[in-house]
PDB file of N, CA and C in Angstrom:
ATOM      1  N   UNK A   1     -29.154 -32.760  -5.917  1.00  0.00           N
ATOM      2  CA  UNK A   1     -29.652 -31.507  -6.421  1.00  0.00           C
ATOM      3  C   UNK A   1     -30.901 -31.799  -7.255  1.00  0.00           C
ATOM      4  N   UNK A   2     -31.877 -31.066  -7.119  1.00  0.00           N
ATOM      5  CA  UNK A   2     -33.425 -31.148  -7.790  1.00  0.00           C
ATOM      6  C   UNK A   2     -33.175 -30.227  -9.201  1.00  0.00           C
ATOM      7  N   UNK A   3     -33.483 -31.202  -9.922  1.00  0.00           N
ATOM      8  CA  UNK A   3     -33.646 -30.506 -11.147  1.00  0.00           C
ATOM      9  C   UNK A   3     -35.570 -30.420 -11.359  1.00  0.00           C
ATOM     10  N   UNK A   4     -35.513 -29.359 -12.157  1.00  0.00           N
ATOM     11  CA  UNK A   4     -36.920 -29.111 -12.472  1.00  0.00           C
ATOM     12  C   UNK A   4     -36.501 -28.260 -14.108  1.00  0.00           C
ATOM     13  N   UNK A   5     -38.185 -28.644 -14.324  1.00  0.00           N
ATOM     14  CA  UNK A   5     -38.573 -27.700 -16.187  1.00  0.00           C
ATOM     15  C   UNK A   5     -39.228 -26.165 -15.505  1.00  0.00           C
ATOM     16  N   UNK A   6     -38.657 -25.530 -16.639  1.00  0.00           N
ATOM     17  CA  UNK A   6     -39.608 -24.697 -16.454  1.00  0.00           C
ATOM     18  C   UNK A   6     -40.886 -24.299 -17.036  1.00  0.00           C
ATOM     19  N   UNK A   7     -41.563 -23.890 -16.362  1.00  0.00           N
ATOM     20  CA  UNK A   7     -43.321 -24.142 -17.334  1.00  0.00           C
ATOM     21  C   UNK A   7     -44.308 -22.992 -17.387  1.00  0.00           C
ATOM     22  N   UNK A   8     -44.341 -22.916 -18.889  1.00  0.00           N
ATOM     23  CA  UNK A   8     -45.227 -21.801 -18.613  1.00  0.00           C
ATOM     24  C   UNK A   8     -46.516 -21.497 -18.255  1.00  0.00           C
ATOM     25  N   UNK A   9     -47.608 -20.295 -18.496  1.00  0.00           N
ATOM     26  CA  UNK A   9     -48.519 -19.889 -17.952  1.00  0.00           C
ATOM     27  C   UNK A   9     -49.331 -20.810 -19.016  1.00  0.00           C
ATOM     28  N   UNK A  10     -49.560 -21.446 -19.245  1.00  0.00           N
ATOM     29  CA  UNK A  10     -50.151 -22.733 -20.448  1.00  0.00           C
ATOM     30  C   UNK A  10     -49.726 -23.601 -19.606  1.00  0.00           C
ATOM     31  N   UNK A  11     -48.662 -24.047 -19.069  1.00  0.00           N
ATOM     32  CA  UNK A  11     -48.395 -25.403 -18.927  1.00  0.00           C
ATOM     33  C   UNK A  11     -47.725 -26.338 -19.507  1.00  0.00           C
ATOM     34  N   UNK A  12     -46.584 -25.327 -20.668  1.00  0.00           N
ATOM     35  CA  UNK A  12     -45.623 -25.771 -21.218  1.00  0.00           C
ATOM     36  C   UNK A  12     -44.066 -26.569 -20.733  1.00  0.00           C
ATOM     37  N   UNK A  13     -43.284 -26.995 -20.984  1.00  0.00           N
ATOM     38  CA  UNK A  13     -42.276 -26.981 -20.735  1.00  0.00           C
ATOM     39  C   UNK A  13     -41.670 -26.946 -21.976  1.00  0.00           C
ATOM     40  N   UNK A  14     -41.107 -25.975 -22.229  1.00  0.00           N
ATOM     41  CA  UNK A  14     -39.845 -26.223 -23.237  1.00  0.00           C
ATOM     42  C   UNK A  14     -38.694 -26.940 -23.334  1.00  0.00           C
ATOM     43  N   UNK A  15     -37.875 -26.741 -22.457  1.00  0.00           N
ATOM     44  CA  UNK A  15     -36.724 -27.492 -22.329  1.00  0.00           C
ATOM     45  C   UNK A  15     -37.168 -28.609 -22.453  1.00  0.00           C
ATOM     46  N   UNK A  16     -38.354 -29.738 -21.897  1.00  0.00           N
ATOM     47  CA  UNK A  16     -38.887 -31.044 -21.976  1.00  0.00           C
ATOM     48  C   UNK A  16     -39.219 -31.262 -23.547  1.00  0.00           C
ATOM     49  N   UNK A  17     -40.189 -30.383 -23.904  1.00  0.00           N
ATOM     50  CA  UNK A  17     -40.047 -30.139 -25.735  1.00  0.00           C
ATOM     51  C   UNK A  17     -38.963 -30.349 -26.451  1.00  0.00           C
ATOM     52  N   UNK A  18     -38.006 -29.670 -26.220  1.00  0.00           N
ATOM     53  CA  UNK A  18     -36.586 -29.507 -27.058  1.00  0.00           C
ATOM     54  C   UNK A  18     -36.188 -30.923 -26.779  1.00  0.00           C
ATOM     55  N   UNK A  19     -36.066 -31.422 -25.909  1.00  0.00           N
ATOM     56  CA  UNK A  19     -35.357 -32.672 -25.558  1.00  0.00           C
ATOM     57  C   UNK A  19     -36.274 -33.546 -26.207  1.00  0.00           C
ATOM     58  N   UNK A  20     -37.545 -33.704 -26.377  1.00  0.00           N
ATOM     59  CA  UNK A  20     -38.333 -34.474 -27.170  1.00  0.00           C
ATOM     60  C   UNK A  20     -37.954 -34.348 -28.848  1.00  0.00           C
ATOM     61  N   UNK A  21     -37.414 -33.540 -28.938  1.00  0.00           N
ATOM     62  CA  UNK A  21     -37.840 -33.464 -30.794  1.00  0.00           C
ATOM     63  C   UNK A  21     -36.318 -33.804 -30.891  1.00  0.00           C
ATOM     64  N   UNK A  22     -35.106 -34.154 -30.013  1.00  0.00           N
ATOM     65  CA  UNK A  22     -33.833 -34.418 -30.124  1.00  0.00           C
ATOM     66  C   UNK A  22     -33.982 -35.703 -30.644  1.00  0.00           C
ATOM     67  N   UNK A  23     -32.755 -36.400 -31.775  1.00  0.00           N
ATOM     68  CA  UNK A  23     -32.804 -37.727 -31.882  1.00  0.00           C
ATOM     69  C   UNK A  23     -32.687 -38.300 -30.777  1.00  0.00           C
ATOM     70  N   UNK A  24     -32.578 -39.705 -30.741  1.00  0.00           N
ATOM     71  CA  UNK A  24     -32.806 -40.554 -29.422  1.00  0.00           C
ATOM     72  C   UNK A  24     -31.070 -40.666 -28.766  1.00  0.00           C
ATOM     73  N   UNK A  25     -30.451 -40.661 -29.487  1.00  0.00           N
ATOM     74  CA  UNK A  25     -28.755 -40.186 -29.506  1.00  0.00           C
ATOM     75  C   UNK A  25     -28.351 -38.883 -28.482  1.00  0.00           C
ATOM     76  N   UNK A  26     -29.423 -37.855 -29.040  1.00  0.00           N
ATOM     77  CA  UNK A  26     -28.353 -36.460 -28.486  1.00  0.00           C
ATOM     78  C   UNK A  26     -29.777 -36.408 -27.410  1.00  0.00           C
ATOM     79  N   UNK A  27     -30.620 -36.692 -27.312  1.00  0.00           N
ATOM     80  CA  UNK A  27     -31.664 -37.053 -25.896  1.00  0.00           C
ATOM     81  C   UNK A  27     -31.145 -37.944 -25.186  1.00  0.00           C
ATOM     82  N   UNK A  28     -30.587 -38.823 -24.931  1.00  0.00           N
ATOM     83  CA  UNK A  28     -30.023 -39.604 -24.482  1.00  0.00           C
ATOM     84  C   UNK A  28     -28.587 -38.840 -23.369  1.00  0.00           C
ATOM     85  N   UNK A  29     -28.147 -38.138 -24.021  1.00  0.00           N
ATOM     86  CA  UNK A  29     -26.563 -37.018 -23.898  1.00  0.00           C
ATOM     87  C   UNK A  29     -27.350 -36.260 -23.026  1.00  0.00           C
ATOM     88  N   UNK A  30     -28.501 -35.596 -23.505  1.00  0.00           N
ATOM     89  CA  UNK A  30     -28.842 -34.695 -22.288  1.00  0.00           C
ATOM     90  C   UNK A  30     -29.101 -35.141 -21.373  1.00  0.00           C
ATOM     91  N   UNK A  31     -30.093 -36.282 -21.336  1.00  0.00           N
ATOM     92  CA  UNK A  31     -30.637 -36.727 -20.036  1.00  0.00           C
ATOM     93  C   UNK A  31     -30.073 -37.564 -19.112  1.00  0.00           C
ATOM     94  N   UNK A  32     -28.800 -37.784 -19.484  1.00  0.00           N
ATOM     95  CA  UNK A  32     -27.355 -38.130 -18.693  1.00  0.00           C
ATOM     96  C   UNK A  32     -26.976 -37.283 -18.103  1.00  0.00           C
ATOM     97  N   UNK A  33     -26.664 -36.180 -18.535  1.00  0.00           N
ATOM     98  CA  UNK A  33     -26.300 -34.949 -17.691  1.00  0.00           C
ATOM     99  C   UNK A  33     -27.051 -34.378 -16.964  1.00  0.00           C
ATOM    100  N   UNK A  34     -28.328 -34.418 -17.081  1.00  0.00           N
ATOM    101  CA  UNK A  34     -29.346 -33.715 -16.493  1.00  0.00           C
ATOM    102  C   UNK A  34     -29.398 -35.049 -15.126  1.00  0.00           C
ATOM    103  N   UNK A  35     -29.269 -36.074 -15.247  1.00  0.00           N
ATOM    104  CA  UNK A  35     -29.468 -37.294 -14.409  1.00  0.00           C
ATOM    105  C   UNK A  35     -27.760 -36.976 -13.126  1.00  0.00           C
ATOM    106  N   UNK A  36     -27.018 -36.878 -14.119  1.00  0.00           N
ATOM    107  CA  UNK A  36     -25.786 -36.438 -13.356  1.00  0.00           C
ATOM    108  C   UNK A  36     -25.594 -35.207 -12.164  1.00  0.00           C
ATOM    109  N   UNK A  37     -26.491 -34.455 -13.074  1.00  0.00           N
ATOM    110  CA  UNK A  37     -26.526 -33.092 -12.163  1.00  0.00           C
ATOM    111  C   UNK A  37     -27.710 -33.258 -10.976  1.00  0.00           C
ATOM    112  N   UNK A  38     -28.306 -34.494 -11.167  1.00  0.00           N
ATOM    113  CA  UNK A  38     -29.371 -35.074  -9.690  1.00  0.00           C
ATOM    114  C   UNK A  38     -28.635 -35.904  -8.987  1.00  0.00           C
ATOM    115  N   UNK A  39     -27.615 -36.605  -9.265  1.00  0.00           N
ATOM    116  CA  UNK A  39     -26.936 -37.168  -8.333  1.00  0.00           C
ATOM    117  C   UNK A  39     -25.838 -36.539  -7.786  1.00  0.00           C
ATOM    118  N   UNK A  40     -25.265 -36.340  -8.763  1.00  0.00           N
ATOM    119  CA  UNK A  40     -23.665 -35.125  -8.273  1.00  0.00           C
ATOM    120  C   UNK A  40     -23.415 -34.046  -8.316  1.00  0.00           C
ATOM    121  N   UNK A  41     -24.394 -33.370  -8.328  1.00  0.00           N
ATOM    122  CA  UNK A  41     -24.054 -31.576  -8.636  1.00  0.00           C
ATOM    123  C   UNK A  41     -23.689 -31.248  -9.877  1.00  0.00           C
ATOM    124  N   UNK A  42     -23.773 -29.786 -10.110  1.00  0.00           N
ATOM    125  CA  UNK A  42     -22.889 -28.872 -11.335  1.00  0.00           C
ATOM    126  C   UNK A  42     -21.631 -29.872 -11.969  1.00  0.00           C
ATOM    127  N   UNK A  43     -20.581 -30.404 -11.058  1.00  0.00           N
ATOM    128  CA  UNK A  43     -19.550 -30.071 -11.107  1.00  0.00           C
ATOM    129  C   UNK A  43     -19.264 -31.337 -11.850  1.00  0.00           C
ATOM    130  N   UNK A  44     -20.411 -31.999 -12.388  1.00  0.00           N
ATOM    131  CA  UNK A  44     -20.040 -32.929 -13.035  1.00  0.00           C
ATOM    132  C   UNK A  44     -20.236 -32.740 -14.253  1.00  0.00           C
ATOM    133  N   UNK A  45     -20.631 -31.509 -14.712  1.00  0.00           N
ATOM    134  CA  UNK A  45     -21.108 -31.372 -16.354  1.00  0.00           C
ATOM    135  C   UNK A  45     -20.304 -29.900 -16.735  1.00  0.00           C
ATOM    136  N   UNK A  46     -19.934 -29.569 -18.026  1.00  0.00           N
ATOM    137  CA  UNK A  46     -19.524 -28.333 -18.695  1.00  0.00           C
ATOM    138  C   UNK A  46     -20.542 -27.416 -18.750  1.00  0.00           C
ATOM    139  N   UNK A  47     -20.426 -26.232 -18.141  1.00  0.00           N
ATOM    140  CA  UNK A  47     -21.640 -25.424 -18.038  1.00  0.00           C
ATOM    141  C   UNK A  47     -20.931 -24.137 -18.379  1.00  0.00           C
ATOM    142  N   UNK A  48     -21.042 -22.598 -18.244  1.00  0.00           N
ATOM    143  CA  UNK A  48     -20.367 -21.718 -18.179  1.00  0.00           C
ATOM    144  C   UNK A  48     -21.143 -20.360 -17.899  1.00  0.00           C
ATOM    145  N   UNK A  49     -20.984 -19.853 -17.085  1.00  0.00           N
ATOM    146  CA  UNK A  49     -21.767 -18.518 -16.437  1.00  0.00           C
ATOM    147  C   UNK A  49     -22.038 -17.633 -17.972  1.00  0.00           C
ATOM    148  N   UNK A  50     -23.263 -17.016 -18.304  1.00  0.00           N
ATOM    149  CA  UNK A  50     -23.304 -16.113 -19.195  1.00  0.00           C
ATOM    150  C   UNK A  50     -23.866 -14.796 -18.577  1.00  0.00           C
ATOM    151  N   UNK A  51     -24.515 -14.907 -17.514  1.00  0.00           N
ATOM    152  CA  UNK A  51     -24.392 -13.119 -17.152  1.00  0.00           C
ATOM    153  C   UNK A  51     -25.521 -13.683 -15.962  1.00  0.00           C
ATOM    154  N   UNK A  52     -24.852 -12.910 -14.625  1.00  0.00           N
ATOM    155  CA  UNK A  52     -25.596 -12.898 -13.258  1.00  0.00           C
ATOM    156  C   UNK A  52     -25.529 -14.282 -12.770  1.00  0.00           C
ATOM    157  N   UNK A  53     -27.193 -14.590 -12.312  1.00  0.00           N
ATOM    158  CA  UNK A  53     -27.415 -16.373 -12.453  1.00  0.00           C
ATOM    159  C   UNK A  53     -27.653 -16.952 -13.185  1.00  0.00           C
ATOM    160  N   UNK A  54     -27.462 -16.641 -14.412  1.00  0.00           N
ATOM    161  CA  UNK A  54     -28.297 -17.245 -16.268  1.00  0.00           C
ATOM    162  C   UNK A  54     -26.777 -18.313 -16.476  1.00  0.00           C
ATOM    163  N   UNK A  55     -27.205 -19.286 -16.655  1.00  0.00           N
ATOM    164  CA  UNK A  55     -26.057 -20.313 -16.844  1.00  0.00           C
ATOM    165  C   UNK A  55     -26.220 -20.910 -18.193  1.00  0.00           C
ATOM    166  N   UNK A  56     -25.218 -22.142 -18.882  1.00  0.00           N
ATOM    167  CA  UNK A  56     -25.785 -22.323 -19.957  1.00  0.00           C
ATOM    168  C   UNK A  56     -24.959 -24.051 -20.286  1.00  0.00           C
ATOM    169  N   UNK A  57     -25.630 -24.994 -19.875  1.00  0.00           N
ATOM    170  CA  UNK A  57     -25.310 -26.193 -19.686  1.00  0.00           C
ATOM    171  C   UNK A  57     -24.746 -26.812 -21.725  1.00  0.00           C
ATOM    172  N   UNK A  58     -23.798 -27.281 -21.396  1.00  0.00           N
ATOM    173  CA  UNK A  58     -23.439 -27.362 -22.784  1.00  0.00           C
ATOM    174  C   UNK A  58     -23.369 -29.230 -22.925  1.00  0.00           C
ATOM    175  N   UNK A  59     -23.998 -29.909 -23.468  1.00  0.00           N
ATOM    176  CA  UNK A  59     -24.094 -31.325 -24.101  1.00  0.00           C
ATOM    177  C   UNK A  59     -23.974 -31.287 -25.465  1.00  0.00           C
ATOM    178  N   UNK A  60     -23.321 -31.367 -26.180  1.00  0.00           N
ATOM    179  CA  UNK A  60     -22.796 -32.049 -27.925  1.00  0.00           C
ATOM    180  C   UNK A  60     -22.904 -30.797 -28.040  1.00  0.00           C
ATOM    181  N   UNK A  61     -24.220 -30.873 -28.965  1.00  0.00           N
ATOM    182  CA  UNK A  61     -24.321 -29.243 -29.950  1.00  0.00           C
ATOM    183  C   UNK A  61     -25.750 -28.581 -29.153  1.00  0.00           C
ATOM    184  N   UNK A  62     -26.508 -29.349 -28.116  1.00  0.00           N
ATOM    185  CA  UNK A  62     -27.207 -29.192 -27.550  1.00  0.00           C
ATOM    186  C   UNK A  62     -27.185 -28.008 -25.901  1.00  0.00           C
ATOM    187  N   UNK A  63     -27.962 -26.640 -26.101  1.00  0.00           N
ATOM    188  CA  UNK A  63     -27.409 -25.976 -24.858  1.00  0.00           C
ATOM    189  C   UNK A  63     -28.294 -25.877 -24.145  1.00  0.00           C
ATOM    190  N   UNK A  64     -28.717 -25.996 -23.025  1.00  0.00           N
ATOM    191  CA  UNK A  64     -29.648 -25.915 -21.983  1.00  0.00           C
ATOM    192  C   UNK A  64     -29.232 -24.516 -20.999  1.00  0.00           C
ATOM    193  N   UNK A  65     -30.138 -23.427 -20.761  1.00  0.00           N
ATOM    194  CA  UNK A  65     -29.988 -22.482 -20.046  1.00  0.00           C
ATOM    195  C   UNK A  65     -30.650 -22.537 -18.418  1.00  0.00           C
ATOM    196  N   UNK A  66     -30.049 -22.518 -17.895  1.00  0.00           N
ATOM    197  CA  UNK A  66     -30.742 -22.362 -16.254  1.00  0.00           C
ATOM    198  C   UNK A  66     -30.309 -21.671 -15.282  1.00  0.00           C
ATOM    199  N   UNK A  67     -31.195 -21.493 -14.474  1.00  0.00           N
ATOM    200  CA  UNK A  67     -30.530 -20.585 -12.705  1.00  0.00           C
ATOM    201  C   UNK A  67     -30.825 -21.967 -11.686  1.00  0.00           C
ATOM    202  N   UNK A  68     -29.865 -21.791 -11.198  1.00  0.00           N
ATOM    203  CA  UNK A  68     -30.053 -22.290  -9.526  1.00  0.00           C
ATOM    204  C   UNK A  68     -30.756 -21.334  -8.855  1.00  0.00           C
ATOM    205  N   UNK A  69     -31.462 -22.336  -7.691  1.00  0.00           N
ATOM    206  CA  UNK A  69     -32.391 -20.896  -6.602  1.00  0.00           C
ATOM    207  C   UNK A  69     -32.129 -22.356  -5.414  1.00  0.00           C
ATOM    208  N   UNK A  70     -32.835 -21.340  -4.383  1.00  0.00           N
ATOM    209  CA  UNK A  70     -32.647 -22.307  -3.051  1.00  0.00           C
ATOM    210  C   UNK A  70     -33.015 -23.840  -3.185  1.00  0.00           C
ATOM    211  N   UNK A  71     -32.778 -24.258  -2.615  1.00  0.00           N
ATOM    212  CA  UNK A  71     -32.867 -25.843  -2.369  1.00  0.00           C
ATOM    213  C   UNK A  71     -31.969 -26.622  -2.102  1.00  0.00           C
ATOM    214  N   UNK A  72     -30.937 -26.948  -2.830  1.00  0.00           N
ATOM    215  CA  UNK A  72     -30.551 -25.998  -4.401  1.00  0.00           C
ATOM    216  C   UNK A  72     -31.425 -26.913  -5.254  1.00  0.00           C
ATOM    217  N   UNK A  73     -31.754 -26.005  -5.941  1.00  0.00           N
ATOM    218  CA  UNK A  73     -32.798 -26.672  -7.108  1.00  0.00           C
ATOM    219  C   UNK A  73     -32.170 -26.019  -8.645  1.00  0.00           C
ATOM    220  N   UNK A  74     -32.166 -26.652  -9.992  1.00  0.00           N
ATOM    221  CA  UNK A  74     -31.628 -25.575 -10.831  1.00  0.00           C
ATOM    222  C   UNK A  74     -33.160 -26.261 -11.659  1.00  0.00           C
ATOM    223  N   UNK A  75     -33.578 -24.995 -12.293  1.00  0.00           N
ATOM    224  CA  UNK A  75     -33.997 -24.707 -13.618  1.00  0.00           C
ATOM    225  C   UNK A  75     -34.069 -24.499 -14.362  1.00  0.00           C
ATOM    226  N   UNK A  76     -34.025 -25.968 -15.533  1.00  0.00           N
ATOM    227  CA  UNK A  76     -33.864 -25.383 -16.815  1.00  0.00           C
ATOM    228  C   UNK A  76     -34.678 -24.360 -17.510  1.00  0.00           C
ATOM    229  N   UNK A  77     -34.711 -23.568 -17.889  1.00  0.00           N
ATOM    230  CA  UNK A  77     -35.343 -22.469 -18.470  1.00  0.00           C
ATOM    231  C   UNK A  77     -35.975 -22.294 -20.061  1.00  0.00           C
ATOM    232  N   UNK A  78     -34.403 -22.729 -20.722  1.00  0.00           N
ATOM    233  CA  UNK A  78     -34.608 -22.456 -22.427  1.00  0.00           C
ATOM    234  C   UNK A  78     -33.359 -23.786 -23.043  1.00  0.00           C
ATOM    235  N   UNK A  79     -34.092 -23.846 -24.120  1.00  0.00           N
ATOM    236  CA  UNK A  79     -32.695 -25.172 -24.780  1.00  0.00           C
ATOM    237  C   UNK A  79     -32.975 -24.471 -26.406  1.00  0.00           C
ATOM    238  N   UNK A  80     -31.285 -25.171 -26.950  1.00  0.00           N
ATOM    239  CA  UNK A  80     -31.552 -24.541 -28.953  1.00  0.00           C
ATOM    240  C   UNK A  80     -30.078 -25.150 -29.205  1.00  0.00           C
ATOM    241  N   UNK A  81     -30.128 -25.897 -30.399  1.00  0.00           N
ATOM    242  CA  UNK A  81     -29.173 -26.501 -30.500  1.00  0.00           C
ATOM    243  C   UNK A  81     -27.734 -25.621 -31.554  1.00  0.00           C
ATOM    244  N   UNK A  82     -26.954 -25.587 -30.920  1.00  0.00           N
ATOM    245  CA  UNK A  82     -25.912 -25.285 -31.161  1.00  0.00           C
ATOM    246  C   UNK A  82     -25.567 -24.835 -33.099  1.00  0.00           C
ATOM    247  N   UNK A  83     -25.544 -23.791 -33.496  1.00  0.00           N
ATOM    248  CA  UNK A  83     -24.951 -23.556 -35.187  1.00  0.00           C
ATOM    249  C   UNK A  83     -23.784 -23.002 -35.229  1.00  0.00           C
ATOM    250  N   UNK A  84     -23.350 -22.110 -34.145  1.00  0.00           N
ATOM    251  CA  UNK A  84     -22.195 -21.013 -34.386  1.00  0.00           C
ATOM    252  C   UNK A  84     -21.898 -20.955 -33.205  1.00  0.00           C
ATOM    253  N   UNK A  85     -20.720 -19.784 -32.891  1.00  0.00           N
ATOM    254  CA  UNK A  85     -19.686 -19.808 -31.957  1.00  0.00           C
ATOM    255  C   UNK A  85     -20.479 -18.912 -30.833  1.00  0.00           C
ATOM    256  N   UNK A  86     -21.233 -17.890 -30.899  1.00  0.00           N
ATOM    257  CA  UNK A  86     -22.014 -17.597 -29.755  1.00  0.00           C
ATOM    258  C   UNK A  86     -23.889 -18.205 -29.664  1.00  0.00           C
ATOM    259  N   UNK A  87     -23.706 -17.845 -28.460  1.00  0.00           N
ATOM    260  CA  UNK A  87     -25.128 -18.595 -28.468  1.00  0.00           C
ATOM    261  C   UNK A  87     -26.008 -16.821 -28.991  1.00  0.00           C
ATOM    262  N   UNK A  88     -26.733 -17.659 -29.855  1.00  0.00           N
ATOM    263  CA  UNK A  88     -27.998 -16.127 -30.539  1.00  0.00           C
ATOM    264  C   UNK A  88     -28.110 -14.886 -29.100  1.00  0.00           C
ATOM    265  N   UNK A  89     -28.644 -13.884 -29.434  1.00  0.00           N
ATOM    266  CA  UNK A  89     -28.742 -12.972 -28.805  1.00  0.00           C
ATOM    267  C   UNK A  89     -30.532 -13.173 -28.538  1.00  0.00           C
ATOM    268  N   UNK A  90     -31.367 -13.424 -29.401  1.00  0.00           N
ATOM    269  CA  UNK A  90     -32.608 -14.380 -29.072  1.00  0.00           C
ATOM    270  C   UNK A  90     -32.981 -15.428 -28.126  1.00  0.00           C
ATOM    271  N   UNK A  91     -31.925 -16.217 -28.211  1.00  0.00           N
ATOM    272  CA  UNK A  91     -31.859 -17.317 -27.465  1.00  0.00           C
ATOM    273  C   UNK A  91     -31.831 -16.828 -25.651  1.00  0.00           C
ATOM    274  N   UNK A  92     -30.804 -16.121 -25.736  1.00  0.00           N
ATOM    275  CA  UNK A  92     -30.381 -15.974 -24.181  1.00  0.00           C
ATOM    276  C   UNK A  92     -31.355 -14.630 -23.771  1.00  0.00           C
ATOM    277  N   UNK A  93     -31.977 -13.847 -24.702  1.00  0.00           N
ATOM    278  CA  UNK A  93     -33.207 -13.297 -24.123  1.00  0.00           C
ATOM    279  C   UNK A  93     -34.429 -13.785 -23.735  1.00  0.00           C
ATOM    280  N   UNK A  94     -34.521 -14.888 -24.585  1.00  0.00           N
ATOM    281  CA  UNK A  94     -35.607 -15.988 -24.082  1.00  0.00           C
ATOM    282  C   UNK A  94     -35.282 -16.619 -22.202  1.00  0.00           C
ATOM    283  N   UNK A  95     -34.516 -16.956 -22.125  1.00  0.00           N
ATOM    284  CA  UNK A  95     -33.809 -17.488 -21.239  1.00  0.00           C
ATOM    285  C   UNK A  95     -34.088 -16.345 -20.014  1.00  0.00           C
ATOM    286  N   UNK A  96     -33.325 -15.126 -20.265  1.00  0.00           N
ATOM    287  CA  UNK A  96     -33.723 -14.005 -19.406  1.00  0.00           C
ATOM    288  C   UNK A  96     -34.629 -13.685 -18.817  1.00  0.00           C
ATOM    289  N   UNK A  97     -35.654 -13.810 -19.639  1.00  0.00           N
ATOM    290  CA  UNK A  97     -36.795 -13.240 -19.521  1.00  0.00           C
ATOM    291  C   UNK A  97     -37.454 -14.087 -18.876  1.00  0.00           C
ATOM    292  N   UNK A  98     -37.115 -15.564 -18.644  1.00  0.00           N
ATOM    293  CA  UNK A  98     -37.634 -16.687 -18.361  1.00  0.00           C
ATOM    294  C   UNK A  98     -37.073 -17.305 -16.508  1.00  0.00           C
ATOM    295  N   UNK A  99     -35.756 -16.397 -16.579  1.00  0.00           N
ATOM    296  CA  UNK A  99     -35.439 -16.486 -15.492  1.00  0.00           C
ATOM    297  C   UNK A  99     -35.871 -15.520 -14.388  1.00  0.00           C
ATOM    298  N   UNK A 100     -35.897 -14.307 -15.004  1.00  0.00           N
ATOM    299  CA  UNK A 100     -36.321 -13.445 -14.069  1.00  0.00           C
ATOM    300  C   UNK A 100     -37.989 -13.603 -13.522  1.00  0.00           C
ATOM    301  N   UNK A 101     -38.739 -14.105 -14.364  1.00  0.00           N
ATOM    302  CA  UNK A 101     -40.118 -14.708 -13.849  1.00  0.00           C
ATOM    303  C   UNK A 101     -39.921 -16.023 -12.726  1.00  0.00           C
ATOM    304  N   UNK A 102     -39.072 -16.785 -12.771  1.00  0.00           N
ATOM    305  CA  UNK A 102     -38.538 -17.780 -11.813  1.00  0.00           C
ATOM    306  C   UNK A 102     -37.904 -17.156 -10.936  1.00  0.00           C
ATOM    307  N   UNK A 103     -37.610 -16.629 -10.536  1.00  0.00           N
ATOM    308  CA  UNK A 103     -36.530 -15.308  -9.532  1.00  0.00           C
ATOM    309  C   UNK A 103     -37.804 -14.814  -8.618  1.00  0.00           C
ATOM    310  N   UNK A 104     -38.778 -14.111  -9.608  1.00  0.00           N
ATOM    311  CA  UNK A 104     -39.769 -13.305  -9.296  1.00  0.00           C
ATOM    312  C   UNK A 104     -40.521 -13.904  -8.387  1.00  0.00           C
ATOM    313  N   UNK A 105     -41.038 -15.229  -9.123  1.00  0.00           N
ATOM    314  CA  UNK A 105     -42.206 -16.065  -8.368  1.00  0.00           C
ATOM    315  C   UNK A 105     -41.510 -17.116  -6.620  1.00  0.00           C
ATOM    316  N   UNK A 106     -40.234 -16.937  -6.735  1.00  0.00           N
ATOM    317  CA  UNK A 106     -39.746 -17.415  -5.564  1.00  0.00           C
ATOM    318  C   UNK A 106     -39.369 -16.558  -4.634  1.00  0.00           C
ATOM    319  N   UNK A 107     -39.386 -15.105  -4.736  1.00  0.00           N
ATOM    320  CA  UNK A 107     -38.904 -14.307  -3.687  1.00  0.00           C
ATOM    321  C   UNK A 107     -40.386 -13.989  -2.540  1.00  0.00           C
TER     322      UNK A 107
END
């Protein structure tokens, strides 16, 4: 399975950001899983549907949001590290908003 960042109209990647400013410890955690999910699929990491195709990959305190689209390819979208029991209502609008432009640009 192809993993990819997602990037914005700049030429950003966030999720690549977030994982940069992680200690070398909980960067390490992600990019195991993210490495896992290129060799073995989903089904090797804790993830959990949050609404439609918006997914939300869970490592330590670290959450990574993405959609799958054809290929199968998944994209990470948005990352924010974990304080409380739901993920922000900010957070997963970021994510939204981020997916549906990835949705958009592949149909």
């Amino acid at each position: 399975m192809l993993v990819t960042f997602y990037e914005t109209a700049r030429g950003d990647r966030p999720v690549e950001g977030f994982i940069d400013r992680l200690s070398a410890k909980e960067a390490a955690k992600v990019l195991d899983a993210l490495a896992a999910i290129e060799a073995h699929g989903l089904e090797t990491v804790v993830a959990r549907q949050l609404k439609g195709k918006l997914w939300e990959l869970k490592v330590s305190a670290a959450r990574v949001f993405y959609v799958v689209v054809t290929g199968p390819e998944v994209v990470l979208l948005h990352a924010y590290k974990k304080q409380g029991q739901k993920a922000p209502r900010k957070e997963i609008e970021t994510a939204e908003r981020r997916m549906d432009e990835v949705l958009a640009a592949r149909r």
